[in-house]
Protein backbone atom coordinates (compact mmCIF):
# COMPACT_ATOMS: atom_id res chain seq x y z
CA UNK A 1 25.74 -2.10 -48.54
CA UNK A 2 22.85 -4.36 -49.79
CA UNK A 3 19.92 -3.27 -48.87
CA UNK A 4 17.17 -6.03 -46.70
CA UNK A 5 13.44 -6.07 -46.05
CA UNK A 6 13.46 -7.69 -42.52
CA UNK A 7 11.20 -7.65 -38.71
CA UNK A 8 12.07 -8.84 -35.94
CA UNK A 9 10.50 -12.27 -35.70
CA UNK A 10 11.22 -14.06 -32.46
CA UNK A 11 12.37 -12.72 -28.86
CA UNK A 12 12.39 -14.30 -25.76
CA UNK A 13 14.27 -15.40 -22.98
CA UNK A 14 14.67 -18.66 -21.02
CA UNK A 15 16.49 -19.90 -18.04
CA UNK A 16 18.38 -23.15 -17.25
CA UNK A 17 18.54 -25.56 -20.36
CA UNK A 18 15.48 -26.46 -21.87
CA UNK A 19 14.30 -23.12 -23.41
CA UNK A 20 11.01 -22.49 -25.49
CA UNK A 21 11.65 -19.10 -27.58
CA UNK A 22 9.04 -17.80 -29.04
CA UNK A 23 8.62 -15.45 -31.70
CA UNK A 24 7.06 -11.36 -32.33
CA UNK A 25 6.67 -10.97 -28.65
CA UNK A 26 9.45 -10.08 -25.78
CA UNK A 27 8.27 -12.71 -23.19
CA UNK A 28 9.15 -11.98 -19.25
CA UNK A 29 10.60 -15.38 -17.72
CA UNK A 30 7.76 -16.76 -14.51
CA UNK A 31 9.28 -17.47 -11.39
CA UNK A 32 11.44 -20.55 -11.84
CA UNK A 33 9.46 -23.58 -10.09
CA UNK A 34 11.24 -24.97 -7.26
CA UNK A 35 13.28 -27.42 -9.35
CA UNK A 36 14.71 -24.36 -11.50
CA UNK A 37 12.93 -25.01 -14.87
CA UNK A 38 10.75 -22.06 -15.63
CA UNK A 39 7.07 -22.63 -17.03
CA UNK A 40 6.52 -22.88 -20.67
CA UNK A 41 5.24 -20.15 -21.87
CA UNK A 42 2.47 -20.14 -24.74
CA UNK A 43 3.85 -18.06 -27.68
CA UNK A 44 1.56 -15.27 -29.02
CA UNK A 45 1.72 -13.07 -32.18
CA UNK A 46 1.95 -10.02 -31.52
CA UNK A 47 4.59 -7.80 -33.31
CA UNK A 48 6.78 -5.64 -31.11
CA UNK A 49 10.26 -4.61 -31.27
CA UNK A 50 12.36 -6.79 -28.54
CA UNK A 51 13.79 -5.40 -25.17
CA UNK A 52 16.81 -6.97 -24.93
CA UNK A 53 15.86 -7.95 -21.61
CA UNK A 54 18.30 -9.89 -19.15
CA UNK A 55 16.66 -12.89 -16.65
CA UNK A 56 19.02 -13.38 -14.08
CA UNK A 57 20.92 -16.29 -13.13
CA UNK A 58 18.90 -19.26 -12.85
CA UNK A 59 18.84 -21.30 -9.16
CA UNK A 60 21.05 -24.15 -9.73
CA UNK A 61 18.78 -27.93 -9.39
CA UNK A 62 18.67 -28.99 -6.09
CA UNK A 63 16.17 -32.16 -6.32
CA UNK A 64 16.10 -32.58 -10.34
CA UNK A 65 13.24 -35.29 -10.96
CA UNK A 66 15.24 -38.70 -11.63
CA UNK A 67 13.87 -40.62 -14.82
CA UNK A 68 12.75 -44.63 -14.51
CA UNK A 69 15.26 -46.89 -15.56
CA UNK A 70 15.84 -46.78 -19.29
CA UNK A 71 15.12 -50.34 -21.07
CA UNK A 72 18.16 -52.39 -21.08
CA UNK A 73 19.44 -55.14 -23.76
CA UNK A 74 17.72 -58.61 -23.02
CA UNK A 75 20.23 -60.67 -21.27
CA UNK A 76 19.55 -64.31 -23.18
CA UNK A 77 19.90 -64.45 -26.93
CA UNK A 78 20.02 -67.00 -29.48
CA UNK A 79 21.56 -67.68 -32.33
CA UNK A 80 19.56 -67.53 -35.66
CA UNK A 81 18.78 -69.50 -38.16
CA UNK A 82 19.21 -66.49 -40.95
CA UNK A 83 15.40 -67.17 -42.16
CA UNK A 84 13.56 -64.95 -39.61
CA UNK A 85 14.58 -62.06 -41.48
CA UNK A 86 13.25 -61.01 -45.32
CA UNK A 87 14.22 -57.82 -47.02
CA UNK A 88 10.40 -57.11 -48.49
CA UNK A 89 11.27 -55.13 -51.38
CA UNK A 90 14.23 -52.65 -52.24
CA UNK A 91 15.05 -49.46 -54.64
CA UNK A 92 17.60 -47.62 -56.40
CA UNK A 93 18.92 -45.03 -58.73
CA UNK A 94 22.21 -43.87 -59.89
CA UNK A 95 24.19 -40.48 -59.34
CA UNK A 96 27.51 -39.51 -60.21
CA UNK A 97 29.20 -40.16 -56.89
CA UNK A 98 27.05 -42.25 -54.94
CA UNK A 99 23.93 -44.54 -55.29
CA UNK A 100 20.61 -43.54 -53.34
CA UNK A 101 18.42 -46.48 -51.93
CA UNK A 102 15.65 -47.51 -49.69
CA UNK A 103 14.48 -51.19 -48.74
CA UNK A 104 12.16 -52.58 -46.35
CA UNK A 105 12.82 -55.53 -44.14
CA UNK A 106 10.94 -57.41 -42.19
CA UNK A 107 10.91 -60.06 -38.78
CA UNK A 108 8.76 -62.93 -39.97
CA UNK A 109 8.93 -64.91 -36.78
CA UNK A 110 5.96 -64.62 -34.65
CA UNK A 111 7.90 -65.38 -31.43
CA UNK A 112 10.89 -64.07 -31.16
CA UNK A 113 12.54 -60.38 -32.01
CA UNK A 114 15.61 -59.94 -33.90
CA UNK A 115 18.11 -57.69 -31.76
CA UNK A 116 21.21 -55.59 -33.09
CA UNK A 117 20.64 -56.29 -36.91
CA UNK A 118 23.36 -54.85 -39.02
CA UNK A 119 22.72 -55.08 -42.89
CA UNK A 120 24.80 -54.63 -45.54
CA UNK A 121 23.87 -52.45 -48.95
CA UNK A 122 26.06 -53.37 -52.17
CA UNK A 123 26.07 -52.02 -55.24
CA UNK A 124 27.11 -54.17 -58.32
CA UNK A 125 27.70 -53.17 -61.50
CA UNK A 126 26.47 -55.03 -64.73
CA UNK A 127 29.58 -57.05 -64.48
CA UNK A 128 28.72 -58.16 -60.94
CA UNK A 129 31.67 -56.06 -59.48
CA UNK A 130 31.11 -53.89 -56.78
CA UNK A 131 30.39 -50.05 -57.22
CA UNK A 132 30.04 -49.54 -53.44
CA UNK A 133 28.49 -51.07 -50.08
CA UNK A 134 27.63 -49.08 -46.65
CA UNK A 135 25.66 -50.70 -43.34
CA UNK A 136 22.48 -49.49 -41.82
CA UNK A 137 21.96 -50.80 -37.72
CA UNK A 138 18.57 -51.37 -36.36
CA UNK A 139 18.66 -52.19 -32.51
CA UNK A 140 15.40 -54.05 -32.20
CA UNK A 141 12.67 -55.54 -34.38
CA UNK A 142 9.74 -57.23 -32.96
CA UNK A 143 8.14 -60.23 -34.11
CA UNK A 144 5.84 -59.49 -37.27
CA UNK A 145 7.54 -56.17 -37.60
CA UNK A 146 8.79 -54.07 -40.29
CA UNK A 147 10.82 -51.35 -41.13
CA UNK A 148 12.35 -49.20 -43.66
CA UNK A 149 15.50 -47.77 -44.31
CA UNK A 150 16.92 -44.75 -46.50
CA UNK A 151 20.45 -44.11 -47.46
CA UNK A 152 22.77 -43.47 -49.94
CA UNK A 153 26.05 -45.84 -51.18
CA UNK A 154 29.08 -43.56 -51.76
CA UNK A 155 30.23 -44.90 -55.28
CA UNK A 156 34.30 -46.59 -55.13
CA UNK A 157 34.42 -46.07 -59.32
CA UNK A 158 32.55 -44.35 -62.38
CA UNK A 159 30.71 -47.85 -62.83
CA UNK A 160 26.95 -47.71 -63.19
CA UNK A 161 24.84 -49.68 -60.63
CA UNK A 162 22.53 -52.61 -62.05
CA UNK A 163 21.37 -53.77 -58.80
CA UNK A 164 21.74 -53.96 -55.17
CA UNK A 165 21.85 -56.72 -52.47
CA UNK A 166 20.98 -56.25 -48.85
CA UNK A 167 22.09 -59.05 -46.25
CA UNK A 168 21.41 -58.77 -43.17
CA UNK A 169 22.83 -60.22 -39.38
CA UNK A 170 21.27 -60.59 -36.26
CA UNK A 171 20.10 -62.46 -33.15
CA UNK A 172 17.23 -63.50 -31.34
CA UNK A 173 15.68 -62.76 -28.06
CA UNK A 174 12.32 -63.92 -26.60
CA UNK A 175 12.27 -60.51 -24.61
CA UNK A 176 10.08 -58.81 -26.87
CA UNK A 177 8.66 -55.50 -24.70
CA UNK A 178 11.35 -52.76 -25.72
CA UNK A 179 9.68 -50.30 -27.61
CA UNK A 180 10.81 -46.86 -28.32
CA UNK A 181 8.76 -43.62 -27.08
CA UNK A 182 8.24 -41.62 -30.10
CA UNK A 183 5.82 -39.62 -32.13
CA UNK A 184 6.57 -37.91 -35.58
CA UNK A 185 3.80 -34.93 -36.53
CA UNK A 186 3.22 -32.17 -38.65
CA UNK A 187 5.36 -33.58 -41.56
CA UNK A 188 5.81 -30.69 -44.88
CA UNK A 189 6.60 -31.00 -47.71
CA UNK A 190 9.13 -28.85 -49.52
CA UNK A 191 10.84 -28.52 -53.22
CA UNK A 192 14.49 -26.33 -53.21
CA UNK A 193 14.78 -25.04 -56.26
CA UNK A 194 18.39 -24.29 -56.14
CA UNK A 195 19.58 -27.54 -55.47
CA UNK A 196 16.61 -29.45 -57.09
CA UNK A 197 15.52 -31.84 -54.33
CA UNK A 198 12.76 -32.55 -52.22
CA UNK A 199 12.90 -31.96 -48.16
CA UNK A 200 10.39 -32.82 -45.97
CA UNK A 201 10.55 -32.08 -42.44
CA UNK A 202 8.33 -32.93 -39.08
CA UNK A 203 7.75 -32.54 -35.30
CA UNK A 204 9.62 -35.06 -33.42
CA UNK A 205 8.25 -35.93 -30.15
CA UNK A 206 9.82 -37.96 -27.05
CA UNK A 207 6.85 -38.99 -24.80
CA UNK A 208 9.44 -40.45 -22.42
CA UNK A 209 10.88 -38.82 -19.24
CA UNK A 210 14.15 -40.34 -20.86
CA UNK A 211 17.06 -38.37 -22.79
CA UNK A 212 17.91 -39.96 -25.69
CA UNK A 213 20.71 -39.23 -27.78
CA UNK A 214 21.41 -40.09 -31.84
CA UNK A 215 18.16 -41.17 -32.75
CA UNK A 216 18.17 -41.78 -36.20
CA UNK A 217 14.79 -41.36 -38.75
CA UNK A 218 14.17 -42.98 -42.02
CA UNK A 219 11.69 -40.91 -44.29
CA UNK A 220 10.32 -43.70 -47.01
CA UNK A 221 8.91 -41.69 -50.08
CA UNK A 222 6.26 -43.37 -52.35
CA UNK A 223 4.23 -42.54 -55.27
CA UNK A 224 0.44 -42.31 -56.37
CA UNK A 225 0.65 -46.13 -57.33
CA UNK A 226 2.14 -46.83 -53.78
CA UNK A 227 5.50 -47.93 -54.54
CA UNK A 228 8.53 -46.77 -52.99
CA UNK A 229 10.60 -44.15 -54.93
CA UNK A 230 13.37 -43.89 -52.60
CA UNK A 231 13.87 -41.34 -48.97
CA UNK A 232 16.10 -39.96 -46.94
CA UNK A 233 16.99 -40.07 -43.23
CA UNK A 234 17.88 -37.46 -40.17
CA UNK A 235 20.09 -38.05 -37.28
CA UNK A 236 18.76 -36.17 -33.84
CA UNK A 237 21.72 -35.89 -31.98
CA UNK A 238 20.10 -35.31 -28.55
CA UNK A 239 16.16 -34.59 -27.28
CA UNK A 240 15.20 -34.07 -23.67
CA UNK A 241 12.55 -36.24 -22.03
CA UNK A 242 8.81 -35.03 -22.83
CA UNK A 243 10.03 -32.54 -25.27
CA UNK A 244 9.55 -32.02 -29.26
CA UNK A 245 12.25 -30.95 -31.85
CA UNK A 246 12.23 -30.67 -35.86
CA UNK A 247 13.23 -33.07 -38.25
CA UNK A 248 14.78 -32.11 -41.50
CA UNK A 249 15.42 -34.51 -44.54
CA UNK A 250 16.16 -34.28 -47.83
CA UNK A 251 14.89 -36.85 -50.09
CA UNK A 252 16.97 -39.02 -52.76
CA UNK A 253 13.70 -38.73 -55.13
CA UNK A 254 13.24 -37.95 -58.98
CA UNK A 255 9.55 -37.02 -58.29
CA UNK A 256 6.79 -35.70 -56.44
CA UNK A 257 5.72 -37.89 -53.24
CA UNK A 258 2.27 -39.15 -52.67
CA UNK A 259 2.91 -40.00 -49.20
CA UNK A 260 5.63 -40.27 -46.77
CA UNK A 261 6.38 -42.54 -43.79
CA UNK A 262 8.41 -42.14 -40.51
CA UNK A 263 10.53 -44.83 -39.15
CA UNK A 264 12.35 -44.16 -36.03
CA UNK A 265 15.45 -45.72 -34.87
CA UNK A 266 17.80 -45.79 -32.09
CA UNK A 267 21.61 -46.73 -32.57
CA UNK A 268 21.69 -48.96 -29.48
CA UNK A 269 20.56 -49.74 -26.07
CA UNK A 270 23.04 -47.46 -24.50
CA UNK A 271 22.51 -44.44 -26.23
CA UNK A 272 20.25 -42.60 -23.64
CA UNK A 273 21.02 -40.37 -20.77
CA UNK A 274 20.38 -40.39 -17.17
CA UNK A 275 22.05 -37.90 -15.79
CA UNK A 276 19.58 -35.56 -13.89
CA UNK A 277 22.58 -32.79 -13.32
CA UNK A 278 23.16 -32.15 -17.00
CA UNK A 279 20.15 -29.84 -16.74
CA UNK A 280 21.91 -27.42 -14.37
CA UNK A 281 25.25 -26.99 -15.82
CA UNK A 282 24.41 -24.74 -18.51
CA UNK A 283 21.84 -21.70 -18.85
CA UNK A 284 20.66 -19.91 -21.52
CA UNK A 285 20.97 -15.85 -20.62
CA UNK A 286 19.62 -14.48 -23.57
CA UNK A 287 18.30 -15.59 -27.26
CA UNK A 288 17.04 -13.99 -30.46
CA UNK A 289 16.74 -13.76 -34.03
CA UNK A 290 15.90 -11.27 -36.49
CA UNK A 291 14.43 -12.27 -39.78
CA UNK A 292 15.33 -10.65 -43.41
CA UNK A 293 14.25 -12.00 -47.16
CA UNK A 294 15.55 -15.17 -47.01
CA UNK A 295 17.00 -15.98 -44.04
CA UNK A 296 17.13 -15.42 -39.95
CA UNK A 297 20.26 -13.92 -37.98
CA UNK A 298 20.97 -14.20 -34.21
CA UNK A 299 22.15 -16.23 -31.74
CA UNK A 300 22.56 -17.41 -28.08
CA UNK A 301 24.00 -15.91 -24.88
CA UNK A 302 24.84 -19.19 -22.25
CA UNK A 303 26.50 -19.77 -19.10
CA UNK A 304 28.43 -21.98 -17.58
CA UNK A 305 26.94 -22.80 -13.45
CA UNK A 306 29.46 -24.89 -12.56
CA UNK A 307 33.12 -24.88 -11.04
CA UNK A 308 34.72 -26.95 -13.81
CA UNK A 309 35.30 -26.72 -17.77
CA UNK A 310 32.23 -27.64 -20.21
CA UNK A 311 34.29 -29.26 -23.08
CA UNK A 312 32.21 -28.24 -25.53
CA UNK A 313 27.96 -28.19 -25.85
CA UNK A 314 25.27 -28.78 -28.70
CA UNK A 315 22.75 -26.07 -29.46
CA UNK A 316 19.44 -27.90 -31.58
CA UNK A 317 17.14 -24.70 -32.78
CA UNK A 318 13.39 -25.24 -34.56
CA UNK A 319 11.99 -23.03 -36.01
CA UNK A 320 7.90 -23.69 -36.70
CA UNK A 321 5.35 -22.03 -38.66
CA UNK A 322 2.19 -20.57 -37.44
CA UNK A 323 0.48 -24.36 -38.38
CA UNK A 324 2.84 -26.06 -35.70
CA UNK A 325 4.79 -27.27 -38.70
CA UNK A 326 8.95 -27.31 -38.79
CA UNK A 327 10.65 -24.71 -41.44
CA UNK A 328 13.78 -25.53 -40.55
CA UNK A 329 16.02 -27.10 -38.25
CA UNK A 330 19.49 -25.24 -37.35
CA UNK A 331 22.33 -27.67 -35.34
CA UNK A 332 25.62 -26.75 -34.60
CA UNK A 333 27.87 -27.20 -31.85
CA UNK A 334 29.74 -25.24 -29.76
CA UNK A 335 33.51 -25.24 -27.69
CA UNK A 336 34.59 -25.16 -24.46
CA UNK A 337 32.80 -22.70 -21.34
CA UNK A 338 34.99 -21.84 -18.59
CA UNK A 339 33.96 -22.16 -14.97
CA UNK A 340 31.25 -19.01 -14.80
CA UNK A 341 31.82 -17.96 -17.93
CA UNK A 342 29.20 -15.85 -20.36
CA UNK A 343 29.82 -17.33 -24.33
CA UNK A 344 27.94 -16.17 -27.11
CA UNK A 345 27.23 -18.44 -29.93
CA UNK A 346 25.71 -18.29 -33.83
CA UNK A 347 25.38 -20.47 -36.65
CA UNK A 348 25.21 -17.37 -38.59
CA UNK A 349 22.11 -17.05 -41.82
CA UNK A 350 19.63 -19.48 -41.48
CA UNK A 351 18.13 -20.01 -44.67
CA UNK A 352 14.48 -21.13 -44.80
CA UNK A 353 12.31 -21.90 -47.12
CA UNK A 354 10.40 -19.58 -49.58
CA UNK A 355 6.66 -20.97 -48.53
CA UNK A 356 7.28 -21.30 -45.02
CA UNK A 357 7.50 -18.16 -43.12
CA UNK A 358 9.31 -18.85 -39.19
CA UNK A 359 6.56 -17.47 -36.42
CA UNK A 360 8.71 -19.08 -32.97
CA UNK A 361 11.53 -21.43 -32.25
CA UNK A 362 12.81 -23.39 -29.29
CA UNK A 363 16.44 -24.21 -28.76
CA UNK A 364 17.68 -26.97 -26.67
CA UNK A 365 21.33 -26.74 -25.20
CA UNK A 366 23.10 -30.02 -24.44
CA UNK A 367 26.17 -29.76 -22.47
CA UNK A 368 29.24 -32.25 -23.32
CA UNK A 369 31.63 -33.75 -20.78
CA UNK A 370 32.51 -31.39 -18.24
CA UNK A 371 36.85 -31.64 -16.96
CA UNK A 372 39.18 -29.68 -14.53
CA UNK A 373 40.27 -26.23 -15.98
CA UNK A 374 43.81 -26.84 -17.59
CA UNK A 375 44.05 -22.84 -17.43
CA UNK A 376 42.06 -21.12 -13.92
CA UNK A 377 40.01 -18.44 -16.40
CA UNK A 378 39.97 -17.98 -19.78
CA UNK A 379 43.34 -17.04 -21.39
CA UNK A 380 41.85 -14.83 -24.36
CA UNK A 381 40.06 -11.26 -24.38
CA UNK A 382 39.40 -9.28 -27.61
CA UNK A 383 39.22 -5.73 -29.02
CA UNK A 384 38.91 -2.94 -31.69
CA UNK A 385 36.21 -5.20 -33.39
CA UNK A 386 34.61 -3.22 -36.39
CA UNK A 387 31.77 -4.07 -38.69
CA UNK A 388 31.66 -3.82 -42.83
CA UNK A 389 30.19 -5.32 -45.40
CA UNK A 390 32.14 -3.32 -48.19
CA UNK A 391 32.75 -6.47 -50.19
CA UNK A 392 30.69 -9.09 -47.44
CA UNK A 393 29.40 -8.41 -44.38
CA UNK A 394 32.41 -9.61 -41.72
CA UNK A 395 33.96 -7.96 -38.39
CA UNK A 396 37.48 -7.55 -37.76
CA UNK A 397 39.27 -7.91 -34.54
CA UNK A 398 42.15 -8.43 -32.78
CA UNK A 399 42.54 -11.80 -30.46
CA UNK A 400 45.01 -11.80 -27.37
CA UNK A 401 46.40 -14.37 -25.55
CA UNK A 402 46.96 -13.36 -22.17
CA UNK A 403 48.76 -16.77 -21.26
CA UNK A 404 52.76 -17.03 -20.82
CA UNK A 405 52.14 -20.36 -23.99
CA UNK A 406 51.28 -20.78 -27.37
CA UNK A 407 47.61 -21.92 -27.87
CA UNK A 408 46.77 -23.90 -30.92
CA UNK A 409 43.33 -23.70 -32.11
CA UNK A 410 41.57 -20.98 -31.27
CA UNK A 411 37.52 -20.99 -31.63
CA UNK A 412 36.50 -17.22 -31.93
CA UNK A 413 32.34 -16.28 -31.58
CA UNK A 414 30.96 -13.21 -32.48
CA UNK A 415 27.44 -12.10 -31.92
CA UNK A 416 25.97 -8.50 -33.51
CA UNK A 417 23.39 -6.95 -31.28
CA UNK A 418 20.68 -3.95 -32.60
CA UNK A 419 20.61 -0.64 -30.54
CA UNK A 420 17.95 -2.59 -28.10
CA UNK A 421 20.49 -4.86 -26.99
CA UNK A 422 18.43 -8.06 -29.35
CA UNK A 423 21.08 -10.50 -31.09
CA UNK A 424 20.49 -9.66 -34.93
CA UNK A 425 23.26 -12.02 -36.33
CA UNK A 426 27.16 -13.34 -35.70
CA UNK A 427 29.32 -16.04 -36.87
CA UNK A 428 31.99 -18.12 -35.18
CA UNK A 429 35.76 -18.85 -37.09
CA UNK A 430 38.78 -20.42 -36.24
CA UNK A 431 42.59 -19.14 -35.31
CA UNK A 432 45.41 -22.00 -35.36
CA UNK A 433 47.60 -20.77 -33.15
CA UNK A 434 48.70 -17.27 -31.12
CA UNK A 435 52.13 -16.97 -29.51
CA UNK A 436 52.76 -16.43 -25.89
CA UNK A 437 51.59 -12.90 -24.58
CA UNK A 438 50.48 -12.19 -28.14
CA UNK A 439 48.01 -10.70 -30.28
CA UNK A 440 46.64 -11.51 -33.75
CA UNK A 441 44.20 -9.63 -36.36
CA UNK A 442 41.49 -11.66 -37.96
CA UNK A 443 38.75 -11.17 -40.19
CA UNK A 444 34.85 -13.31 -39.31
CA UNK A 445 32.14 -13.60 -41.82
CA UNK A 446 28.92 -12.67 -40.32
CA UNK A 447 25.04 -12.41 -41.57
CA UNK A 448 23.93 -9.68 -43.14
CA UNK A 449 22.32 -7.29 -40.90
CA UNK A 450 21.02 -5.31 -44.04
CA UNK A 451 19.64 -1.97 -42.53
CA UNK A 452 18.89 -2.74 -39.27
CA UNK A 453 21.56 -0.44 -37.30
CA UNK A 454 24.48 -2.12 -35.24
CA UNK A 455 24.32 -1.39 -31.82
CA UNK A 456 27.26 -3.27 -30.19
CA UNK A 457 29.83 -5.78 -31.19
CA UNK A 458 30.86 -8.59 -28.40
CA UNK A 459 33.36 -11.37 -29.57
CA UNK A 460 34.07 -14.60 -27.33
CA UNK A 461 37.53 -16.21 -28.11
CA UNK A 462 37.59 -19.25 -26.31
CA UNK A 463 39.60 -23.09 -26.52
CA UNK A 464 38.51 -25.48 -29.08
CA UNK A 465 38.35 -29.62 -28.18
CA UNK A 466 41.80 -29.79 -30.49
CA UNK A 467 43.34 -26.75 -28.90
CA UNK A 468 47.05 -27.49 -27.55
CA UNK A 469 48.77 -25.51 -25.12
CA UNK A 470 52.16 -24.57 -24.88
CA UNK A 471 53.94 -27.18 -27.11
């Protein structure tokens, strides 16, 4: 068994969905406020081992705050004259399977905004035939504005790229008030030497009472001189109103940035949500993570409130330094909850980086669409689950279905807990099918729980979105 310097970094517990975990000190939820979301707690450094403490259920919502309208698409547009729009300046470079770029573009009219621009990339080779092409959306430009955006072509041949061309589509509106309610922090700066690339990552904040959902953000790169090297970009896949979340993106670059800028984007008008009952459908029981060399282990206990199936959920975990800054940003997502039901949940090692040493995280859970049960409970239970790491660290353990079908695609969690009752590590794999009334061994890969000692196994089998039953 390898052998692991580790401490226990981060422990403590939140209620309903929006959780703030913090880390070094086993935190005591307040009384939840009469809405059902619990206080924020302010995160403290103080190292302790964790209790493995349970909060109990939360109170379901019973007046959740409703959010002001979201900002809609302007009703009256016009047609343009394909002038309003100039691509400022653009870059490139060559790898073997795709080619990296970054341009700026810009709305020169001083009246009207450009709405749901989609422009084309293309790669040509020195022969003028294409290598590649690939389309970047911007919802809404004002007039005078600019932007920036980061991407990569994937290559259709071996040919080298000579140049690109961006061309771009639109159309007007005089409505020129939409403006999106962001604020990017705290970037860093970071070099992995394994892969040889630069990441940089930052504090993304939504000053809006509004959920909004696949926000994308360029990250322009530029050297001493002030010219634009290249970038990268990050998609945030959900964040709650008036909350913050890490950004993580690796940059196409062949050297050291000066200076980086942030350009926020959203994907379209409709890509927000209003739902003021999402908040209630999901709870987090319990959460932590245990940190070794390299990497952090643990996961997330959650429950299902309501009387119906959660077809699947999103979990969205940053992890800061003690400077406020983002080490690194863990997403994953996770299958379906049965009415009631208790699931635990891991992404297994989280690697982070060697200068930037996790102090807290907060994890946001965002539930999916929510359906009548197909089955009344669960169909699947599990047993005789045993750790090793003889050759790799992994638990085996035998999956039954309890169900008079065959079930196709089986999602199977597993979370390790220490002899406190903290989550130290897990994994999650897949089974394709088990017969009617059936069993079936199977073998997980888990993190590394070095030489902290194992104190209990727990392993939630569960349906996957592409599970089929009884065909």
């Amino acid at each position: 068994m390898f052998s692991y310097k580790h401490s226990t970094i981060i422990f403590l517990i939140g209620i309903v969905l929006i959780v703030s975990l913090a880390c070094n000190l086993p935190i005591n939820s307040s009384e939840p406020e009469p809405n059902g979301v619990p206080e924020q707690l302010p995160a403290e450094l103080i190292p302790q081992e964790p209790t493995g403490e349970t909060i109990p259920d939360p109170e379901p919502q019973t007046s959740p705050e409703e959010s002001p309208p979201p900002q809609t698409q302007p009703e009256v547009t016009y047609d343009s004259s394909g002038t309003e729009l100039v691509v400022v300046n653009s870059v490139f470079k060559n790898n073997d399977y795709f080619v990296p770029y970054a341009y700026e573009i810009k709305n020169t009219d001083p009246t009207y905004a450009l709405l749901s621009t989609y422009c084309t990339i293309e790669a040509f080779d020195a022969n003028g035939e294409s290598v590649g092409e690939w389309e970047d959306f911007i919802e809404f430009l004002r007039p005078d504005e600019t932007t920036k955006f980061s991407g990569q072509i994937w290559k259709l041949n071996e040919n080298v790229a000579e140049k690109i061309n961006v061309e771009c589509q639109y159309q007007l509106t005089d409505d020129t008030e939409y403006s999106l309610p962001f604020e990017i922090t705290n970037d860093r700066l970071f070099y992995d030497d394994l892969f040889q690339q630069h990441r940089v990552t930052a504090v993304f904040k939504n000053t809006s009472p509004t959920t909004y959902l696949y926000t994308r953000i360029d990250a322009i790169a530029y050297n001493s001189a002030g010219e634009m090297i290249g970038g990268g970009y990050d998609i945030i896949s959900f964040i709650y109103g008036n909350t913050q979340v890490g950004a993580s993106i690796t940059l196409n670059i062949d050297e050291e940035p000066a200076k980086i800028e942030f350009y926020p984007k959203t994907p379209s008008y409709n890509e927000i949500d209003d739902n003021p009952a999402r908040t209630s459908q999901i709870s987090v029981v319990t959460s932590s993570y245990e940190s070794f060399d390299t990497y952090l282990a643990g996961g997330i206990l959650l429950k299902n409130n309501i009387d119906q199936i959660i077809t699947g959920f999103n979990v969205l975990t940053t992890f800061y330094a003690t400077d406020g800054s983002v080490c690194v940003k863990d997403y994953f997502g996770g299958d379906v909850l049965f009415p009631g039901e208790t699931i635990g949940t891991s992404n297994g090692s989280i690697f982070f980086p060697e200068d930037c040493i996790p102090s807290n995280y907060e994890s946001y859970i965002y539930p999916l669409d929510v359906a009548e049960p197909q089955l009344p409970t669960n169909p699947f239970s599990a047993s005789n689950a045993q750790y090793s790491n003889e050759d790799f660290p992994k638990v085996t353990v035998t999956i039954t279905n309890n169900h008079n079908q065959k079930i196709t695609d089986l999602t199977v969690n597993v979370l390790l807990f220490n002899m406190d009752g903290g989550i130290i590590g897990g994994s999650k794999d897949y089974l394709s099918e088990i017969g009617a009334n059936s069993s079936a061994e199977m073998e997980i890969w888990v993190s590394d729980i070095g030489d902290v000692s194992l104190g209990k196994i727990e392993v939630y089998p569960t349906l996957s979105s592409y599970s089929i039953i009884g065909e």
